[in-house]
C-alpha atoms as a PDB file:
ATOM      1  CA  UNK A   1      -7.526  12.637 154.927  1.00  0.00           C
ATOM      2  CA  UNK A   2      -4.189  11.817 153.143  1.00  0.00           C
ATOM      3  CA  UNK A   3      -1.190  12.403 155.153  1.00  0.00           C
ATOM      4  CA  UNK A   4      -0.775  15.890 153.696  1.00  0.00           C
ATOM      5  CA  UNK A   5      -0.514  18.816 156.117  1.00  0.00           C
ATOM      6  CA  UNK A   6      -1.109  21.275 153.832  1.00  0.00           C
ATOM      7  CA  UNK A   7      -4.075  20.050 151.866  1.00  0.00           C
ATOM      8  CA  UNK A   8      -2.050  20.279 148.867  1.00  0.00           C
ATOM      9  CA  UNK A   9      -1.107  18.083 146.271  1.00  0.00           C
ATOM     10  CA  UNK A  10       1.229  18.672 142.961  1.00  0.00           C
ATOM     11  CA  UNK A  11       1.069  17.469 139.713  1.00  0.00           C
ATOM     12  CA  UNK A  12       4.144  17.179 137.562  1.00  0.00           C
ATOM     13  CA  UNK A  13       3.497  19.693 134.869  1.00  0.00           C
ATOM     14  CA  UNK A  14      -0.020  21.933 136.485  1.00  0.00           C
ATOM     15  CA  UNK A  15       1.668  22.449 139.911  1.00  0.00           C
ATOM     16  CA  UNK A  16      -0.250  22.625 143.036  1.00  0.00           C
ATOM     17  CA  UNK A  17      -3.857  21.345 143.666  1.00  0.00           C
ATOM     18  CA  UNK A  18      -6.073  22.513 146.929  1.00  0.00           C
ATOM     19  CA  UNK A  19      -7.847  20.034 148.809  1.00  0.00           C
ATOM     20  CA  UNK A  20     -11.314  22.175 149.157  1.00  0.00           C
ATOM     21  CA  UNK A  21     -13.498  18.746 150.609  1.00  0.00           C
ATOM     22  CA  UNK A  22     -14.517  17.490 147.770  1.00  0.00           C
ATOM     23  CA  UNK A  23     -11.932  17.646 145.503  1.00  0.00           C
ATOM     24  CA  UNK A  24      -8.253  18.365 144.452  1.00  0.00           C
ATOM     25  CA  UNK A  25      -8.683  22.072 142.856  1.00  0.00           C
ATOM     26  CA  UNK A  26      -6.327  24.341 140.274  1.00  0.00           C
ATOM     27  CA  UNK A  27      -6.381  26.052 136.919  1.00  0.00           C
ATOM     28  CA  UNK A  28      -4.822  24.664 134.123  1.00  0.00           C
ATOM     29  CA  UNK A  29      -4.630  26.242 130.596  1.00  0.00           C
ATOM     30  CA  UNK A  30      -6.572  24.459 128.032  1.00  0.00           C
ATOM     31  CA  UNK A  31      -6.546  26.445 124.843  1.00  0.00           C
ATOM     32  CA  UNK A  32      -9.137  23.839 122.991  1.00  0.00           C
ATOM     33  CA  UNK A  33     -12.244  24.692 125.302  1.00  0.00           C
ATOM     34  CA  UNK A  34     -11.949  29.052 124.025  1.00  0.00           C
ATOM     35  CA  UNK A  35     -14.510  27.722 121.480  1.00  0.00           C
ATOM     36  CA  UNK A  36     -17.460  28.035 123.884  1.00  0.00           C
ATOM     37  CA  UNK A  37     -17.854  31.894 124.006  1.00  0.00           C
ATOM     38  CA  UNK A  38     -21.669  32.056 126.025  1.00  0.00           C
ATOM     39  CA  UNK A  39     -21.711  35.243 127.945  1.00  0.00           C
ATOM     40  CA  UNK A  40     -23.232  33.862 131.197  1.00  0.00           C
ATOM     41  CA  UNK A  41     -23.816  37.650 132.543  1.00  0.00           C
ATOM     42  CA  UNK A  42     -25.104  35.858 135.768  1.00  0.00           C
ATOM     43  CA  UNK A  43     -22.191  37.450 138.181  1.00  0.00           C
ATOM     44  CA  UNK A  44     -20.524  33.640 137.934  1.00  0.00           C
ATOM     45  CA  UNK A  45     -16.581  34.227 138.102  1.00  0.00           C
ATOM     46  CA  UNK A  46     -15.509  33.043 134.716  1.00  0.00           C
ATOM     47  CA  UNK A  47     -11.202  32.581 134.064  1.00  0.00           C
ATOM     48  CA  UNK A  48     -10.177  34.019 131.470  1.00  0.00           C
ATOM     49  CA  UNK A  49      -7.095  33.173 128.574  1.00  0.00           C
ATOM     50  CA  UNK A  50      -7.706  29.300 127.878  1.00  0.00           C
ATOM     51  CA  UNK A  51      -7.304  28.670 132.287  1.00  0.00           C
ATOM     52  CA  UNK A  52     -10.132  26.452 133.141  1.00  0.00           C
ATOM     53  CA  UNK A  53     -10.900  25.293 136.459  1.00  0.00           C
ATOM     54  CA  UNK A  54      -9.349  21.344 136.619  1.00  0.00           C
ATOM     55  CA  UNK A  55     -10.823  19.354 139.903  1.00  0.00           C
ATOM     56  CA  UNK A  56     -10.008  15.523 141.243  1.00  0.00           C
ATOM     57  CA  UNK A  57     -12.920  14.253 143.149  1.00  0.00           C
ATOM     58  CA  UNK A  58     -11.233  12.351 146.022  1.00  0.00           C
ATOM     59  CA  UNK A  59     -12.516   9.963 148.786  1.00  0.00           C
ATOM     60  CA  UNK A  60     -11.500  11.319 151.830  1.00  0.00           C
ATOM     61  CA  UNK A  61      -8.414  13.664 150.038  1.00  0.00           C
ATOM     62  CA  UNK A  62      -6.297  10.715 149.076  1.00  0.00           C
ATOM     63  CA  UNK A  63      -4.615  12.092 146.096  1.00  0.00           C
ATOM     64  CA  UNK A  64      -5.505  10.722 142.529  1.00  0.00           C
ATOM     65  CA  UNK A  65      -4.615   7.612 140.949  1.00  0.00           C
ATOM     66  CA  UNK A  66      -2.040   7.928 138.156  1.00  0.00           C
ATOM     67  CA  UNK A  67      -5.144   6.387 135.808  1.00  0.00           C
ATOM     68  CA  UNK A  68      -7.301   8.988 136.850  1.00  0.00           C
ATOM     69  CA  UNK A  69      -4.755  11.700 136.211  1.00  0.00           C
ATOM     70  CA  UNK A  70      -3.642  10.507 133.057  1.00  0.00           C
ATOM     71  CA  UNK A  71      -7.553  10.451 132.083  1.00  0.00           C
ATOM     72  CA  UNK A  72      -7.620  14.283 133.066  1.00  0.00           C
ATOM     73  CA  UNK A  73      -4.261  14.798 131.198  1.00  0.00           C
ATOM     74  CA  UNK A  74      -6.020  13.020 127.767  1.00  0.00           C
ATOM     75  CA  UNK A  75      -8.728  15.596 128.187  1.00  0.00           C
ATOM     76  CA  UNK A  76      -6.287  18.798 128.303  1.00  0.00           C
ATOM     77  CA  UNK A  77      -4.082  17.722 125.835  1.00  0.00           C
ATOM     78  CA  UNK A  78      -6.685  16.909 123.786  1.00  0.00           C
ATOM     79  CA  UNK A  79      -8.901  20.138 124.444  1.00  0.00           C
ATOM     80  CA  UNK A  80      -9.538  20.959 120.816  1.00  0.00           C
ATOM     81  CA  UNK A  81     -10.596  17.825 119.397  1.00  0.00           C
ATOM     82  CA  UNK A  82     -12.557  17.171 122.749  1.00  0.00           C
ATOM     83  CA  UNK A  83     -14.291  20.190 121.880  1.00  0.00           C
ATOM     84  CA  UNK A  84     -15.797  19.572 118.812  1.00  0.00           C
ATOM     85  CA  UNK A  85     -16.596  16.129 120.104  1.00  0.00           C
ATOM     86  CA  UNK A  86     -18.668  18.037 122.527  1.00  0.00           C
ATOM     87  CA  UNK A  87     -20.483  20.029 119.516  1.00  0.00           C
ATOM     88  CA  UNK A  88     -21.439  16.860 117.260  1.00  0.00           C
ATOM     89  CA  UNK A  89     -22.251  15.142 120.211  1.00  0.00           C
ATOM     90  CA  UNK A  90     -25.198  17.783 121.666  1.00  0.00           C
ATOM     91  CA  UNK A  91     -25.818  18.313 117.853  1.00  0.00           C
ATOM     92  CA  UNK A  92     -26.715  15.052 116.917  1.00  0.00           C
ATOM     93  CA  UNK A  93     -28.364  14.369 120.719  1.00  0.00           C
ATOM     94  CA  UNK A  94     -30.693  17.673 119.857  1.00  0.00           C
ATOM     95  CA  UNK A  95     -31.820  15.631 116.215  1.00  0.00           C
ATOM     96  CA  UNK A  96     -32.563  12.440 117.931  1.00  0.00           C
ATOM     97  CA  UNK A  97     -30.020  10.571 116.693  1.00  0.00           C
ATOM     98  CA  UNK A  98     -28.176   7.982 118.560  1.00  0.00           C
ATOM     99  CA  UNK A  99     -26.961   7.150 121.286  1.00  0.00           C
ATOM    100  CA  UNK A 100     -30.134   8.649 123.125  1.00  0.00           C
ATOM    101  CA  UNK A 101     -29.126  10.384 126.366  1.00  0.00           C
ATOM    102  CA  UNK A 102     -32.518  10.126 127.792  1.00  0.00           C
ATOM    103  CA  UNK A 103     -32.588  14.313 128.531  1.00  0.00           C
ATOM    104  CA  UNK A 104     -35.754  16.754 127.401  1.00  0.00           C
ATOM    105  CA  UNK A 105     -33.368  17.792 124.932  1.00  0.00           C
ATOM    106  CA  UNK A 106     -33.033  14.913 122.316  1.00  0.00           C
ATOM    107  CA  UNK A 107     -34.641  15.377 119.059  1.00  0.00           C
ATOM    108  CA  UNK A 108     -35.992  18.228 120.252  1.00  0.00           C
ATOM    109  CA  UNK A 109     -34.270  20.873 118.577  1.00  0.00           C
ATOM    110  CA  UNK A 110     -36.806  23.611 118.578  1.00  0.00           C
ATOM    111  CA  UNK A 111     -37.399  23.643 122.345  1.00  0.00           C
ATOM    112  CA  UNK A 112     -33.789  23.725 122.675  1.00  0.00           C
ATOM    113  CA  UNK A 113     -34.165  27.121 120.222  1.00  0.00           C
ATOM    114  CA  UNK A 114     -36.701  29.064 122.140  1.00  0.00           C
ATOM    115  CA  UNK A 115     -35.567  32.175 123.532  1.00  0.00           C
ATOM    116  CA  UNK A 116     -32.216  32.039 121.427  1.00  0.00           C
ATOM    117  CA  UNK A 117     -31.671  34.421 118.781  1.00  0.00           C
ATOM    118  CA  UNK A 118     -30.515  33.499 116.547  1.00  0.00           C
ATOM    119  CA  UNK A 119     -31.474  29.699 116.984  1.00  0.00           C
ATOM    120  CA  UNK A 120     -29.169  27.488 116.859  1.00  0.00           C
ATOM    121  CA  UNK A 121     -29.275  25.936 112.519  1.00  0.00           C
ATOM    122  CA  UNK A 122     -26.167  24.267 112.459  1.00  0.00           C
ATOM    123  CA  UNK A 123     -23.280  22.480 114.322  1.00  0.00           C
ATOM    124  CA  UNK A 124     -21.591  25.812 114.431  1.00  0.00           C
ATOM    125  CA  UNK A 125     -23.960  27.733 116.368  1.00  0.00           C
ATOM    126  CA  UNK A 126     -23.065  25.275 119.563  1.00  0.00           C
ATOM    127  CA  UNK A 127     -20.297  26.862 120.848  1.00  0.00           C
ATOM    128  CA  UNK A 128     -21.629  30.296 121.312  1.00  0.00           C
ATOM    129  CA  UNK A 129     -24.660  28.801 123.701  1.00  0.00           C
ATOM    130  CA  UNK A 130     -21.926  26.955 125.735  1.00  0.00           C
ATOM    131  CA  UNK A 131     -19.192  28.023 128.031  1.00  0.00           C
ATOM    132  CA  UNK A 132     -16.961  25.762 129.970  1.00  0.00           C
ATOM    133  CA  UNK A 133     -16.999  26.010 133.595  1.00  0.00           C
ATOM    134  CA  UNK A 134     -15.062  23.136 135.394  1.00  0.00           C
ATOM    135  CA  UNK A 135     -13.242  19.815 134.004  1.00  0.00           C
ATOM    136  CA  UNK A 136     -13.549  17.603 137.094  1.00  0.00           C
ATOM    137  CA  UNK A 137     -12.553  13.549 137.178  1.00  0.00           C
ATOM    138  CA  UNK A 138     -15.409  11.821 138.834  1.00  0.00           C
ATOM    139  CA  UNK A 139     -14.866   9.609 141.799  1.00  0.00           C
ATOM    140  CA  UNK A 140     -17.787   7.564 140.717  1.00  0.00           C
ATOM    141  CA  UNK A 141     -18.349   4.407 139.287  1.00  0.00           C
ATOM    142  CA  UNK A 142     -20.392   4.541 135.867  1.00  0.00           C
ATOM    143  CA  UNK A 143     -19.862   1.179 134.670  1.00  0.00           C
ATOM    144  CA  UNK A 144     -17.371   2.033 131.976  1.00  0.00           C
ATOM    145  CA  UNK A 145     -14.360   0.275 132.748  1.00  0.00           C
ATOM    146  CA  UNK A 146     -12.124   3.470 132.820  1.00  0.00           C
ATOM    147  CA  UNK A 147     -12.228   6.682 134.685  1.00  0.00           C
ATOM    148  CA  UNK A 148     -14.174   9.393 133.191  1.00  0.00           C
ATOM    149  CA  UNK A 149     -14.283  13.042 133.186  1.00  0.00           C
ATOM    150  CA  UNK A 150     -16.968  15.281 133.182  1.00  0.00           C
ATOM    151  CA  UNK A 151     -16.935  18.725 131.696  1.00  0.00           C
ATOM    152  CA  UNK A 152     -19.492  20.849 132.989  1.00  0.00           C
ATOM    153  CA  UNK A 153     -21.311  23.983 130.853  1.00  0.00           C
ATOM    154  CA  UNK A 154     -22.947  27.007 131.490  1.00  0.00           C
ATOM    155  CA  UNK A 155     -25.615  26.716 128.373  1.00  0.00           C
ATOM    156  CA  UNK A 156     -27.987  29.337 127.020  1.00  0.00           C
ATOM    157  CA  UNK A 157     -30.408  26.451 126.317  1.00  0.00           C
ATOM    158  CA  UNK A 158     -30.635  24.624 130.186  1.00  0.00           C
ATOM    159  CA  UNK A 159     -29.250  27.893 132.679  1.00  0.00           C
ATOM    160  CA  UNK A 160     -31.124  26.472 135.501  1.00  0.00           C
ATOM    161  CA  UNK A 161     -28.978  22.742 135.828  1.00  0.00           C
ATOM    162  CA  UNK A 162     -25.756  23.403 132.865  1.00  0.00           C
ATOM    163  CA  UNK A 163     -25.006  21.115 130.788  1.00  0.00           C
ATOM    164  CA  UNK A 164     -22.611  17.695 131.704  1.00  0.00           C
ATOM    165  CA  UNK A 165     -20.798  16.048 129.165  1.00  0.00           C
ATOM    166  CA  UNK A 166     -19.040  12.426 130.069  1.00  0.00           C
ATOM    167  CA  UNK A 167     -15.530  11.891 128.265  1.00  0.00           C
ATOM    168  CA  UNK A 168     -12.659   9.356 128.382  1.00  0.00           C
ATOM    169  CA  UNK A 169     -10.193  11.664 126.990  1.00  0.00           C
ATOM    170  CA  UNK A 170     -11.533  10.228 123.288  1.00  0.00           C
ATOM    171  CA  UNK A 171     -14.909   9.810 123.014  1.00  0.00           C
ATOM    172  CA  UNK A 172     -17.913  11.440 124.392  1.00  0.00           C
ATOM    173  CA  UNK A 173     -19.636   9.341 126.792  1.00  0.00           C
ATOM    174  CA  UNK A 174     -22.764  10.903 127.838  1.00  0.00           C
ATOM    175  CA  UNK A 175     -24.692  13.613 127.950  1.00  0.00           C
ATOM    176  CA  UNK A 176     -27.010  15.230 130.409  1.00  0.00           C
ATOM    177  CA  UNK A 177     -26.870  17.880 133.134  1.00  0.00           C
ATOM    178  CA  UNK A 178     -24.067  19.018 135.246  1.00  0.00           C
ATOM    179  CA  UNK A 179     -22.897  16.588 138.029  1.00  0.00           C
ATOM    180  CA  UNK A 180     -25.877  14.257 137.048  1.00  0.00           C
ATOM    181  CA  UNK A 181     -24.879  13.312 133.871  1.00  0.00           C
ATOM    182  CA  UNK A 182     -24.665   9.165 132.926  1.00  0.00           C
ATOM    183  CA  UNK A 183     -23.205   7.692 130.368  1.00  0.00           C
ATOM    184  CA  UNK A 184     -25.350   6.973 127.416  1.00  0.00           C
ATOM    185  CA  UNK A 185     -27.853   4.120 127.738  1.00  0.00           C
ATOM    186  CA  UNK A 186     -27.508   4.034 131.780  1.00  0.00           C
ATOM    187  CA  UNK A 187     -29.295   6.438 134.533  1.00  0.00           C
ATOM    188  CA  UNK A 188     -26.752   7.312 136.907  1.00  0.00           C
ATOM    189  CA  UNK A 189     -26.962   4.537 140.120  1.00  0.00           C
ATOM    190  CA  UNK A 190     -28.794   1.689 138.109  1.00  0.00           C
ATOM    191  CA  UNK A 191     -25.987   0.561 136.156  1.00  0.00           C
ATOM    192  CA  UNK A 192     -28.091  -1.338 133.617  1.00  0.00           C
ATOM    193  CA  UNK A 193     -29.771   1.267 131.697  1.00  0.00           C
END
């Protein structure tokens, strides 16, 4: 563990972050991410007003790097535009276009429907089958040269595993389920895809 009695650590602007053994924990407001409105109804402890759940995975509790934070900062600032990243990305990964993620869902739009009323027809219809449950920087390796971020979803289409979307802060990376997600083209752990 760092040399931190308290298990805490403080970013500039977001305050204090909890050491909880995996990762640095806090809320931080991030008005762009209200667009995903699914009503898990599964007794899940959902924030409320824009404050989303913002973790640093850490080796040991050594506190972030100032890349990794500044990653985490892209993705807050940038919440809005992140967001609807995050919609054209599943969209387009539900037609079968490209990149392929390699999940059941892609190009499979009408499995992805069943059970949802109304299905999903459009772009637009994303954000109501999605809620955002934890931005968390990944202390992992995925081969991208930069850290990444991964936002995890409760979805209406995949309750049993959520849904993980890998992000840079400006692009979409990957998409897949939560906390196994890879980037696109790769399996998580082989590296070559």
């Amino acid at each position: 563990m760092a040399e931190n009695d308290e298990e805490t650590w403080n970013h500039p602007q977001w305050g204090m972050f909890v050491w909880d053994e995996y990762a640095w924990l806090s809320d931080v407001v991030a008005p762009g991410f209200d667009i995903f409105t699914y009503d898990t109804r599964n007794g899940n402890a959902l924030l409320q007003g824009s404050v989303y759940e913002v973790g640093f995975e850490s080796d040991e509790g050594e506190p972030p790097s100032p890349e990794v934070v500044a990653v985490v900062e892209k993705v807050v600032a940038r919440s809005s535009a992140i967001a609807d990243a995050v919609v054209t990305a599943l969209w387009n990964d539900f037609a079968g276009d490209p990149p392929k993620s390699g999940m059941w869902w892609h190009g499979d739009l009408e499995s992805v429907s069943e059970g949802i009323e109304p299905p999903p027809t459009a772009p637009g219809d994303l954000p109501a089958l999605l809620r955002l449950n934890r931005i968390i920087a990944r202390d992992r390796d995925y081969g991208t040269g930069t850290p990444v971020v991964e936002l995890s979803f409760h979805a209406a289409f995949e309750e049993e595993h959520g849904v993980g979307i890998l992000t840079d802060g400006e692009i979409i990376l990957g998409t897949g389920y939560c906390y196994d997600v890879s980037p696109y083209g790769t399996t998580y752990g082989d590296g070559d895809g």
